[in-house]
Protein backbone atom coordinates (compact mmCIF):
# COMPACT_ATOMS: atom_id res chain seq x y z
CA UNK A 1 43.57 21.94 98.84
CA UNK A 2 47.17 22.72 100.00
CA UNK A 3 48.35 26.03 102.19
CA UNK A 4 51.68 26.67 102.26
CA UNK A 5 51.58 27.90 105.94
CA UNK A 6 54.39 26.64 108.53
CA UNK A 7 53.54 25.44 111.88
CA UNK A 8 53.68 29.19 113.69
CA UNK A 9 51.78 30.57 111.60
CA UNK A 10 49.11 27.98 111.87
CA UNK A 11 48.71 28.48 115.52
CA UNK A 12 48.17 31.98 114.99
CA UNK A 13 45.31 31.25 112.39
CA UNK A 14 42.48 33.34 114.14
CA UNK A 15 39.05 30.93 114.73
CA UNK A 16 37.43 33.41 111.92
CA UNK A 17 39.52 32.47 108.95
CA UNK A 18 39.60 28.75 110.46
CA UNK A 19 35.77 28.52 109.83
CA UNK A 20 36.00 30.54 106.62
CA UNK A 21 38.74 28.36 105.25
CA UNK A 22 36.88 25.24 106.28
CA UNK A 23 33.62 26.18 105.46
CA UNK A 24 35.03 27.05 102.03
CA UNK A 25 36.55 23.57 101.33
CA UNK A 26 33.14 22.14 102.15
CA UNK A 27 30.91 24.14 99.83
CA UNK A 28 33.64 23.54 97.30
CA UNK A 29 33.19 20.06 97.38
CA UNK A 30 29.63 20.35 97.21
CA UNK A 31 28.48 23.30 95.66
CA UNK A 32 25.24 23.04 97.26
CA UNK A 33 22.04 24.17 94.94
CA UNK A 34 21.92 27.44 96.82
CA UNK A 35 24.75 28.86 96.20
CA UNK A 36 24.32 30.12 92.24
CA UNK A 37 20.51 31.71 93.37
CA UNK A 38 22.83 33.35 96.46
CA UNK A 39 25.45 35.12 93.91
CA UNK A 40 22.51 36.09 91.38
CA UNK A 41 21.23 38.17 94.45
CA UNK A 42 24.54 38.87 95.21
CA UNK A 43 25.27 40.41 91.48
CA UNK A 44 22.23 42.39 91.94
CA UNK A 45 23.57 44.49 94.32
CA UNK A 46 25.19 48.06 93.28
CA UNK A 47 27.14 47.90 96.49
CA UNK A 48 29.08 44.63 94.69
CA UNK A 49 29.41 46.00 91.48
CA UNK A 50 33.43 46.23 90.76
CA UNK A 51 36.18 47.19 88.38
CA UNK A 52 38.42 44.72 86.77
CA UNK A 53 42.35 45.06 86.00
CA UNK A 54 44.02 41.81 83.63
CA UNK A 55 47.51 41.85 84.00
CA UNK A 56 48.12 39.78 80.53
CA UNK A 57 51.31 37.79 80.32
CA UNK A 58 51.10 36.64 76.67
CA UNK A 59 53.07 33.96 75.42
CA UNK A 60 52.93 31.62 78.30
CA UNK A 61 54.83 32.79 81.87
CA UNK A 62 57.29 29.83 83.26
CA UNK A 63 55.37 29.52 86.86
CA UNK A 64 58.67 27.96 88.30
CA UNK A 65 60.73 30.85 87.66
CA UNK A 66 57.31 33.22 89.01
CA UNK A 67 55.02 31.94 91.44
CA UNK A 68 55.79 28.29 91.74
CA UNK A 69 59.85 27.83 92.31
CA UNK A 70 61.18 24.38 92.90
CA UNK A 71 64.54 25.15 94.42
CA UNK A 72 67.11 22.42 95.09
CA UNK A 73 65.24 19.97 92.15
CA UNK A 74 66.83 20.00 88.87
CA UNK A 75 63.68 21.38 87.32
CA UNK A 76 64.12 24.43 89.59
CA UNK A 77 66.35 26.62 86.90
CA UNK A 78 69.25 29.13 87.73
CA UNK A 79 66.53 31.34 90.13
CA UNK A 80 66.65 31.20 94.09
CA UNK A 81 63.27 31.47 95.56
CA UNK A 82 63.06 33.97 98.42
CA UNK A 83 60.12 34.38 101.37
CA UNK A 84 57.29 36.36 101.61
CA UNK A 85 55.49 38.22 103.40
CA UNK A 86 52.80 34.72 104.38
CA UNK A 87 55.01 32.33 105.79
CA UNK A 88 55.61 29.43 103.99
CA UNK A 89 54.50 30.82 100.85
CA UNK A 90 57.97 31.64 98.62
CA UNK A 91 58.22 32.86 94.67
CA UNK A 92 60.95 33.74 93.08
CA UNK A 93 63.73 36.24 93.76
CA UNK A 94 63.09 38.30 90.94
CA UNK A 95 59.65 39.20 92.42
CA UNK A 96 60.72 40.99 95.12
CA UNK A 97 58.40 43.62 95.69
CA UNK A 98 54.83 41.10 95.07
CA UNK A 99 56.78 38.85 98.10
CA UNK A 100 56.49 41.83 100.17
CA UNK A 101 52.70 42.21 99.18
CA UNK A 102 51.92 38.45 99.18
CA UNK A 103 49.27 39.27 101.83
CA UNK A 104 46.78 40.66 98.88
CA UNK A 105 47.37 37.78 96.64
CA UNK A 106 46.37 34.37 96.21
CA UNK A 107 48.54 32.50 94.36
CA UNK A 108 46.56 29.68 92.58
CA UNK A 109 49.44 26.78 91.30
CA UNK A 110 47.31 24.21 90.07
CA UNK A 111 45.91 25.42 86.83
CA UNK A 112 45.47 22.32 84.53
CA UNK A 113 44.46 22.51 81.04
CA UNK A 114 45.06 20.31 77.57
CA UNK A 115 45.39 23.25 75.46
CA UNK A 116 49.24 23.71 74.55
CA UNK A 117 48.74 26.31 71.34
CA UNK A 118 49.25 29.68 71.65
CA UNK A 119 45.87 30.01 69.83
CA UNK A 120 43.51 27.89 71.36
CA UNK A 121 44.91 28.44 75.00
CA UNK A 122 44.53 32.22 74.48
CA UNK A 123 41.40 31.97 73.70
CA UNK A 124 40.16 29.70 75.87
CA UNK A 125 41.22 31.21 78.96
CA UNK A 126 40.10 35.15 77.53
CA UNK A 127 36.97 33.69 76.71
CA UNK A 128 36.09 30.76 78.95
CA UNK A 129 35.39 29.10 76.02
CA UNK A 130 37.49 26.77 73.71
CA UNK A 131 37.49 27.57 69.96
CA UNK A 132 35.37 25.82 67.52
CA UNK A 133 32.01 25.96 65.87
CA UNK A 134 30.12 28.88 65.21
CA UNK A 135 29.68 30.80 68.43
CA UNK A 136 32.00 34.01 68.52
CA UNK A 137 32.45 33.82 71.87
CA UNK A 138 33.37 37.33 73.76
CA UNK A 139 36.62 38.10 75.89
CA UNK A 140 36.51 38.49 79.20
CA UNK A 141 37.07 42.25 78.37
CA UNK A 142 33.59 42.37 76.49
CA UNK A 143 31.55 40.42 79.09
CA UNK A 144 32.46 41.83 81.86
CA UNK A 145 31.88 45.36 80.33
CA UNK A 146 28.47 44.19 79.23
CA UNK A 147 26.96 43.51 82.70
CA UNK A 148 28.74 46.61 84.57
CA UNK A 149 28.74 49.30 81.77
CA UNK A 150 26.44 52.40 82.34
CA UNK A 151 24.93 54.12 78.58
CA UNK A 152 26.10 57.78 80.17
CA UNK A 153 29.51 57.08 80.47
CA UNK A 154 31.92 58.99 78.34
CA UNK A 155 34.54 56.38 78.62
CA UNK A 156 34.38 52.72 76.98
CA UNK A 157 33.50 49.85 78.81
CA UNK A 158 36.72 47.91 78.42
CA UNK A 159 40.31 49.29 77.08
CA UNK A 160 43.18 46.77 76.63
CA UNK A 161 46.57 48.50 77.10
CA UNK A 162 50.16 47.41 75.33
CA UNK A 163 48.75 44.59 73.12
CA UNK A 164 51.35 42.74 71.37
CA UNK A 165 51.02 43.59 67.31
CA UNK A 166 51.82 39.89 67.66
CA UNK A 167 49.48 38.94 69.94
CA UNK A 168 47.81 34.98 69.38
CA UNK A 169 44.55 33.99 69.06
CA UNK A 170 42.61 37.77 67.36
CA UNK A 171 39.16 35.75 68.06
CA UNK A 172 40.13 35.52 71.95
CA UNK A 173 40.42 39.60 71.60
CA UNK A 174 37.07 40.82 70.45
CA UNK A 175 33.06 41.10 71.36
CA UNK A 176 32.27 38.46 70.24
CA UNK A 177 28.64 37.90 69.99
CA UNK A 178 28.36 40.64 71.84
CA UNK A 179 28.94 43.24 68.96
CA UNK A 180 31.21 46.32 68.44
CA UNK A 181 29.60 48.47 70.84
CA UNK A 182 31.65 46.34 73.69
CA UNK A 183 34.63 46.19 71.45
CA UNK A 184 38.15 47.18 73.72
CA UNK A 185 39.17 50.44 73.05
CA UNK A 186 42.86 49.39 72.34
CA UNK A 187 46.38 51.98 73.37
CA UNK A 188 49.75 51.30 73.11
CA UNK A 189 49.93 48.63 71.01
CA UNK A 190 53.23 47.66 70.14
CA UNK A 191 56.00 51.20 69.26
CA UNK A 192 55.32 53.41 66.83
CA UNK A 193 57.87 55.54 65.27
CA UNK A 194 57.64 58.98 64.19
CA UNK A 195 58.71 60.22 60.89
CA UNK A 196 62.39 60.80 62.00
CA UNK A 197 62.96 57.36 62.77
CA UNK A 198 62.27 57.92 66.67
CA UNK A 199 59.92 56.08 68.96
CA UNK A 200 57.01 58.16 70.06
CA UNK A 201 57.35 58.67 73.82
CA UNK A 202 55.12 56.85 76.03
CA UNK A 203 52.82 59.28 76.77
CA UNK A 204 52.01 59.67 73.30
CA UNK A 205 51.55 55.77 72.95
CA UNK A 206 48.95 55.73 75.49
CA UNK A 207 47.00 58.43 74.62
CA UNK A 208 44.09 58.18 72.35
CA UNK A 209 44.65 60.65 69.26
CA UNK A 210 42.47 62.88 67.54
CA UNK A 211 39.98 63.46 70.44
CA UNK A 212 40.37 67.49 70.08
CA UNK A 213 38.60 69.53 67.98
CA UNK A 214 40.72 70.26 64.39
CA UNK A 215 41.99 73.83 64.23
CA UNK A 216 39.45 76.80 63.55
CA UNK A 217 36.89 74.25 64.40
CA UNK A 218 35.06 75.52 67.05
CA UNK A 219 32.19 73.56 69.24
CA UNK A 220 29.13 74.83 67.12
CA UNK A 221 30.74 74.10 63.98
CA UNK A 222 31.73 70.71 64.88
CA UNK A 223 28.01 69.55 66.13
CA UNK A 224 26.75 70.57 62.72
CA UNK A 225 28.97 68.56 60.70
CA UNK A 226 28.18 65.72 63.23
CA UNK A 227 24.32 65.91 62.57
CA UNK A 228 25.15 66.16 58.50
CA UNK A 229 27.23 62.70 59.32
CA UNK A 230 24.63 61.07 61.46
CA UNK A 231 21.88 62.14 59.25
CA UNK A 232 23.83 60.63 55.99
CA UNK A 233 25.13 57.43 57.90
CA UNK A 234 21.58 56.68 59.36
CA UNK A 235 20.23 56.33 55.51
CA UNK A 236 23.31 54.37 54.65
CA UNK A 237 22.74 51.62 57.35
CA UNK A 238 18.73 51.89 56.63
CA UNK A 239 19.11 50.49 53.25
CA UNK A 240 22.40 48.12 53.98
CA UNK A 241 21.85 46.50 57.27
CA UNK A 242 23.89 44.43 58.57
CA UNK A 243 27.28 43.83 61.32
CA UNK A 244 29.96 45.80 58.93
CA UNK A 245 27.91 48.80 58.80
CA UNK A 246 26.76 48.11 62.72
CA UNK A 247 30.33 48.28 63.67
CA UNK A 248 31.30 51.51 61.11
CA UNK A 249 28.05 53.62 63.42
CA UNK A 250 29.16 51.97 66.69
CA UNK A 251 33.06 53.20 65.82
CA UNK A 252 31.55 56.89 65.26
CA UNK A 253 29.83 56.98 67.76
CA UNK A 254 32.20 55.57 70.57
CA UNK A 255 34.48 58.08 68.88
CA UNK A 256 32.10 61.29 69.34
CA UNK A 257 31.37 60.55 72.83
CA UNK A 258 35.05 60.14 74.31
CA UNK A 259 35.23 63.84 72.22
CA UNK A 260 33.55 65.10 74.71
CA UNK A 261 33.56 66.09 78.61
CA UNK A 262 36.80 65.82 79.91
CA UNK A 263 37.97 62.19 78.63
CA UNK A 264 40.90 63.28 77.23
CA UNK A 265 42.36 63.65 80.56
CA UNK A 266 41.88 61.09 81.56
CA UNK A 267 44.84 59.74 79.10
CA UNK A 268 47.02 62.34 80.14
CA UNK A 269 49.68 60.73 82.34
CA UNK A 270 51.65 63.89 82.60
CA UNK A 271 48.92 64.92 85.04
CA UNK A 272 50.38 62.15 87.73
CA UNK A 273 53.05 63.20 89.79
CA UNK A 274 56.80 62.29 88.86
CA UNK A 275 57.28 60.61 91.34
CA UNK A 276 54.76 57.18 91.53
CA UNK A 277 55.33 57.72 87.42
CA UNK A 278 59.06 56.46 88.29
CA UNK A 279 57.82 54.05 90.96
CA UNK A 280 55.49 52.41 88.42
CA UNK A 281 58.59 52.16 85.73
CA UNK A 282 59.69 53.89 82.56
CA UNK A 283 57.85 51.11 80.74
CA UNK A 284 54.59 50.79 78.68
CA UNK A 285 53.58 48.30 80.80
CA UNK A 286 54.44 50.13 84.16
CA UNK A 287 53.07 53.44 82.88
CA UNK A 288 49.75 51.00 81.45
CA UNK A 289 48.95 49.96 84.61
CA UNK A 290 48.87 53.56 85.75
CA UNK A 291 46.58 54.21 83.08
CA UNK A 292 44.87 50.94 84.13
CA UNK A 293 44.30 52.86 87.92
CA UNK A 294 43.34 56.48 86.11
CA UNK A 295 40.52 54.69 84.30
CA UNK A 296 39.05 52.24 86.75
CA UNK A 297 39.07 55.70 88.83
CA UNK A 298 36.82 57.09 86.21
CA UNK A 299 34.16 53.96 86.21
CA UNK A 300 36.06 51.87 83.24
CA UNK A 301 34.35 48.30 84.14
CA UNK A 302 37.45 46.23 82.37
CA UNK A 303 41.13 47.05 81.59
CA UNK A 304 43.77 44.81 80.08
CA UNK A 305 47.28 45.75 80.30
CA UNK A 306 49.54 43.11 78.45
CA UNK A 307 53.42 42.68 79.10
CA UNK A 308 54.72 41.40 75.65
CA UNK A 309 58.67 41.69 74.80
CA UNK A 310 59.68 45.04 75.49
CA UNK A 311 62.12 44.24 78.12
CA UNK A 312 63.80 41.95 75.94
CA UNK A 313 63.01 42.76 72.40
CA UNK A 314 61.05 40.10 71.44
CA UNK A 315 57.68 40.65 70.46
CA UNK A 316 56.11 37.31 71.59
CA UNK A 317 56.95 38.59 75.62
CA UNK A 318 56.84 35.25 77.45
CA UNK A 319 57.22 32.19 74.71
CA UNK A 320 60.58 31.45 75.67
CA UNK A 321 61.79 28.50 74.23
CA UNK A 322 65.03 29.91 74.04
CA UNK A 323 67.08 32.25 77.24
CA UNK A 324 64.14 31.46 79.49
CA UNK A 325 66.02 32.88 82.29
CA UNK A 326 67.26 36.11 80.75
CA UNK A 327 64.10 36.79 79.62
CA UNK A 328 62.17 36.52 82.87
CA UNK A 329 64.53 38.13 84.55
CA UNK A 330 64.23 41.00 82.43
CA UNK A 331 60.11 40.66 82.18
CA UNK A 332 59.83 40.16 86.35
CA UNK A 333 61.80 43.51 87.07
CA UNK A 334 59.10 45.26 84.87
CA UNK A 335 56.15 43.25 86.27
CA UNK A 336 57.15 43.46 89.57
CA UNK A 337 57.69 47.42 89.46
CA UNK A 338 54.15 48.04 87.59
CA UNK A 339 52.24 45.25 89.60
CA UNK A 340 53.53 46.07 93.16
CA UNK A 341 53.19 49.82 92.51
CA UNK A 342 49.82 49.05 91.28
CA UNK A 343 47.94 47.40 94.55
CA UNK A 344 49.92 50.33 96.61
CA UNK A 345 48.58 52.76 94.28
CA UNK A 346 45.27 51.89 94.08
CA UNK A 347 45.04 50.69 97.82
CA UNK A 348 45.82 53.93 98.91
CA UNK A 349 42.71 56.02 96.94
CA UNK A 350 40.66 53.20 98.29
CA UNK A 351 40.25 51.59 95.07
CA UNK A 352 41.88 48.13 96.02
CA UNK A 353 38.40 46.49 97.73
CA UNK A 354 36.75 47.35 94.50
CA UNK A 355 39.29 46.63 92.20
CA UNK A 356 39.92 42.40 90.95
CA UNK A 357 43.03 42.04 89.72
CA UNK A 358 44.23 38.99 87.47
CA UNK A 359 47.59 38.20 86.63
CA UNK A 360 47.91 35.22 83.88
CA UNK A 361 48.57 34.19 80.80
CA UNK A 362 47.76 31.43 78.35
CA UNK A 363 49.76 28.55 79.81
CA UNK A 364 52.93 27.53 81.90
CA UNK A 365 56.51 26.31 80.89
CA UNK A 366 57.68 22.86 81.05
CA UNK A 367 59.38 22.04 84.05
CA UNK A 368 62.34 20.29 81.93
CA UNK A 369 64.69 23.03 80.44
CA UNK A 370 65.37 22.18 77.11
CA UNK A 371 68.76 22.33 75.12
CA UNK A 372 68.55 26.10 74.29
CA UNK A 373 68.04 27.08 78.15
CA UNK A 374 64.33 27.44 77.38
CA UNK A 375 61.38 26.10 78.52
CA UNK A 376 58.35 25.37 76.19
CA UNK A 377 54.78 25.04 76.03
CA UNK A 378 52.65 23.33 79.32
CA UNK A 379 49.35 23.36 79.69
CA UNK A 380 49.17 20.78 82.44
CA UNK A 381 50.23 22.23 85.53
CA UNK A 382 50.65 26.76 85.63
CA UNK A 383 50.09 28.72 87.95
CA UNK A 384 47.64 32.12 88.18
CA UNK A 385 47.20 35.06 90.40
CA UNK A 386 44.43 36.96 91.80
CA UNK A 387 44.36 40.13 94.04
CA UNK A 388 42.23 43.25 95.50
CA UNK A 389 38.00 42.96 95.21
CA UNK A 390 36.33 40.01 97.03
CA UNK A 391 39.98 38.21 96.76
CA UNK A 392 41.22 36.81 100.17
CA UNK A 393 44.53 36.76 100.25
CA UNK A 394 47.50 35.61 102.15
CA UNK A 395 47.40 32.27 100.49
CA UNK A 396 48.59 30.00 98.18
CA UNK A 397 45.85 27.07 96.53
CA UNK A 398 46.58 24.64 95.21
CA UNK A 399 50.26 22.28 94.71
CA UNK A 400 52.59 20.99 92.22
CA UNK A 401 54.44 18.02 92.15
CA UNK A 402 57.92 18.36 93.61
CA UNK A 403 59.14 18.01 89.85
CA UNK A 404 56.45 20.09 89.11
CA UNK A 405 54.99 17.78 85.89
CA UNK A 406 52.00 17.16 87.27
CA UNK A 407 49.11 19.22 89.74
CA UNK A 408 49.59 17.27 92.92
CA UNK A 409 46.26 18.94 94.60
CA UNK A 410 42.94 21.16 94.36
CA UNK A 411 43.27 21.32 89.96
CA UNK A 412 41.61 24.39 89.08
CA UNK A 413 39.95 24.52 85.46
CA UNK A 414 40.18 28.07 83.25
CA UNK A 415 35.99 27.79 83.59
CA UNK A 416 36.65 27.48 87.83
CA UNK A 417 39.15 30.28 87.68
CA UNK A 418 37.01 32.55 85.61
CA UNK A 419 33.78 31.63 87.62
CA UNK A 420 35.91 33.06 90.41
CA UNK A 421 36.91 35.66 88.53
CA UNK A 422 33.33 36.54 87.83
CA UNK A 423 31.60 36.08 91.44
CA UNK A 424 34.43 38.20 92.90
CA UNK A 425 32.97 41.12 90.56
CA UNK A 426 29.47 40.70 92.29
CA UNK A 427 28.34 38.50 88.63
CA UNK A 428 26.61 35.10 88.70
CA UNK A 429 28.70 32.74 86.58
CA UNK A 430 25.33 31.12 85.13
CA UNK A 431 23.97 34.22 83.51
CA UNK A 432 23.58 34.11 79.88
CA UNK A 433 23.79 36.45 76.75
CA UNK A 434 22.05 35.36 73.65
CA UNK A 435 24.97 34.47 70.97
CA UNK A 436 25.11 34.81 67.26
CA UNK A 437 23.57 31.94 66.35
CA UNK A 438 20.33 31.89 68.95
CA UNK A 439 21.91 29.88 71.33
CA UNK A 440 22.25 31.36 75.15
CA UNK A 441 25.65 30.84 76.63
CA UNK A 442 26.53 31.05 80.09
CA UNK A 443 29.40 33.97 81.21
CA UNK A 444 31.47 30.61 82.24
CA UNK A 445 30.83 27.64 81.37
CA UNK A 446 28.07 25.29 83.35
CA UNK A 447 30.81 22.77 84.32
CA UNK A 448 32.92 25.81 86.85
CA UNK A 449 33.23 25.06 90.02
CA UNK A 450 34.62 28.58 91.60
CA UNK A 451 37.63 28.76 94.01
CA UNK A 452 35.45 29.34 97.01
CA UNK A 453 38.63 29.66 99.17
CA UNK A 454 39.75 32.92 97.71
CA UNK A 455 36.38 34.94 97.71
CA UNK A 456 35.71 36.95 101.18
């Protein structure tokens, strides 16, 4: 394990995070016996149940132009890395306001995988899970709305914001196993034009249409034709069981309930004040993770917000084989208004100790710039980012080789990083859901070994 503190700021280490950090390394090297039966208590308190927020980079972020700079090696790229606000701890210049907020994150550079397709990297690290065979294994989204959804909410359990039309890997996007009921409710995906040519506006991207009554249609009216429905529908299914028709009742249903109460609202961005709209950026993605904070405010257990190619135009966001460093340039300024905004935003309603937030995406960049000043697919050494909830952070775990080809300390598998993931929501990584074909899977996979260092 490698912290990127200098010598100062080592001295002023306090004897409490000392013992934390150390105790931390040695429970990560053993993972004594105890430790799963002492987060299953742990997930069985209310006091530890939390809201999620995926900040989805699809495509494949280049960590050395993000999180994990090399300046002065050849590697390194056209980007200056700048300081943060942990000393020792640098990322690159075009991240200026997450430098100032380093203190929330932890950076983790020493994700190592073998999966360099789009396909089967997306949907091994949004599931856990790498594809193949018959399980239909759930995202993220799905489980995690599973275990902390409540039946009387209004809202759905998970809602994925600005997915690419393009986006890899459909499998990694769905319930899974876990059926259409815990299906993300999906806004803003990709622009859609009106019938003059013109983009909607944002606001009507990320609202959810038709949830009003239709005109002359008044409350009374509208529950009888929704008993007539049910009534019909019910027979349907009774005589042609089966997941198709499941999913068709499930839709309906979902539907009729955000219909009512005051849900509606809560997609109403207008509400906000002008002000932290401009502060999060004129963007979907900047006004999605707004959204993101409105919902998570409401009880929403999971929300994805994806940053595809709008800054640049190209619909696949972060695959940048070609103009790597135009196009992150471009893609940091919007992720670093929308993220930084973010943790202030939701810090400041109190929602920040209750609130993980991930930042990653299927896979790094190569190191090497290739002959079209892009970098391409690598799985072998990328770098992730975790803030807010049980996160402690101030740190950065984990190191790359100066070249950065190869994880030179504390690898960190997609099941460690999403056992993490999960424990920091107050969930035990070894509980398990009954999948499609009778078999119980775990929420991460039996071979995680959690980042210990970065849960408080």
């Amino acid at each position: 394990m490698a912290y990127e503190f200098d010598d100062v700021a080592s001295r002023r280490m306090t004897r409490r995070t000392w013992l934390a950090r150390n105790l931390s390394a040695v429970i990560g090297a053993t993972l004594a016996p105890w430790f799963y039966p002492l987060a299953a208590r742990a997930a069985a308190d209310p006091a530890r149940r939390r809201s999620c927020i995926l900040l989805w980079m699809p495509g494949g972020p280049s960590q050395l132009d993000t999180f994990d700079p090399k300046p002065g090696h050849a590697n390194g790229g056209s980007f200056a890395a700048i300081d943060t606000a942990v000393p020792g701890v640098r990322i690159s210049e075009h991240l200026p306001g997450l430098a100032s907020r380093a203190e929330q994150m932890a950076i983790i550079r020493s994700m190592s995988t073998k999966e360099g397709d789009h396909v089967r990297a997306s949907h091994l690290v949004r599931t856990g899970y790498a594809p193949g065979g018959p399980v239909q294994y759930p995202t993220l989204a799905s489980l995690v709305g599973n275990e902390l959804y409540e039946p009387t909410m209004e809202l759905p359990c998970c809602v994925s914001i600005g997915a690419s039309p393009f986006g890899f890997a459909p499998a990694g996007y769905g319930p899974g196993f876990l059926g259409p009921r815990f299906a993300p409710l999906t806004v803003g995906a990709g622009r859609f034009v009106q019938a003059n040519g013109q983009a909607e506006s944002l606001d009507a991207q990320l609202r959810v249409p038709n949830l009003s009554l239709a005109g002359g249609v008044d409350q009374a009216r509208a529950a009888r034709r929704l008993e007539l429905w049910r009534q019909s529908e019910v027979q349907f299914a009774s005589s042609r069981p089966g997941a198709n028709t499941a999913s068709h009742l499930e839709a309906y249903e979902r539907a009729n309930r955000m219909m009512q109460g005051t849900t509606a609202e809560c997609f109403d961005l207008s509400r906000e004040a002008d002000a932290l709209r401009d502060a999060y950026g004129p963007t979907v993605f900047g006004q999605g993770c707004l959204l993101a904070r409105r919902l998570v405010e409401r009880g929403v257990p999971f929300v994805e917000v994806s940053l595809s190619g709008e800054a640049t135009n190209q619909g696949i966001g972060w695959d940048t084989h070609r103009n790597n460093f135009e196009i992150v340039k471009s893609l940091s300024g919007v992720l670093d208004r929308g993220f930084s905004t973010l943790l202030d935003d939701l810090k400041s309603r109190g929602l920040l100790e209750s609130t993980v937030i991930i930042w990653a995406g299927e896979f790094g960049r190569t190191p090497k710039i290739n002959g079209n000043a892009g970098r391409d697919h690598f799985p072998q050494a990328w770098s992730t980012v975790l803030a807010g909830g049980a996160i402690t952070g101030g740190q950065a775990i984990g190191r790359t080789s100066d070249d950065g080809m190869q994880v030179a300390d504390r690898p960190v598998s997609v099941p460690d990083f999403l056992a993490t993931v999960l424990l920091a929501l107050g969930l035990d990584p070894q509980r398990q859901n009954m999948s499609n074909v009778g078999r119980p899977i775990r929420l991460a996979d039996p071979s995680a070994t959690p980042i210990t260092e970065c849960l408080a």
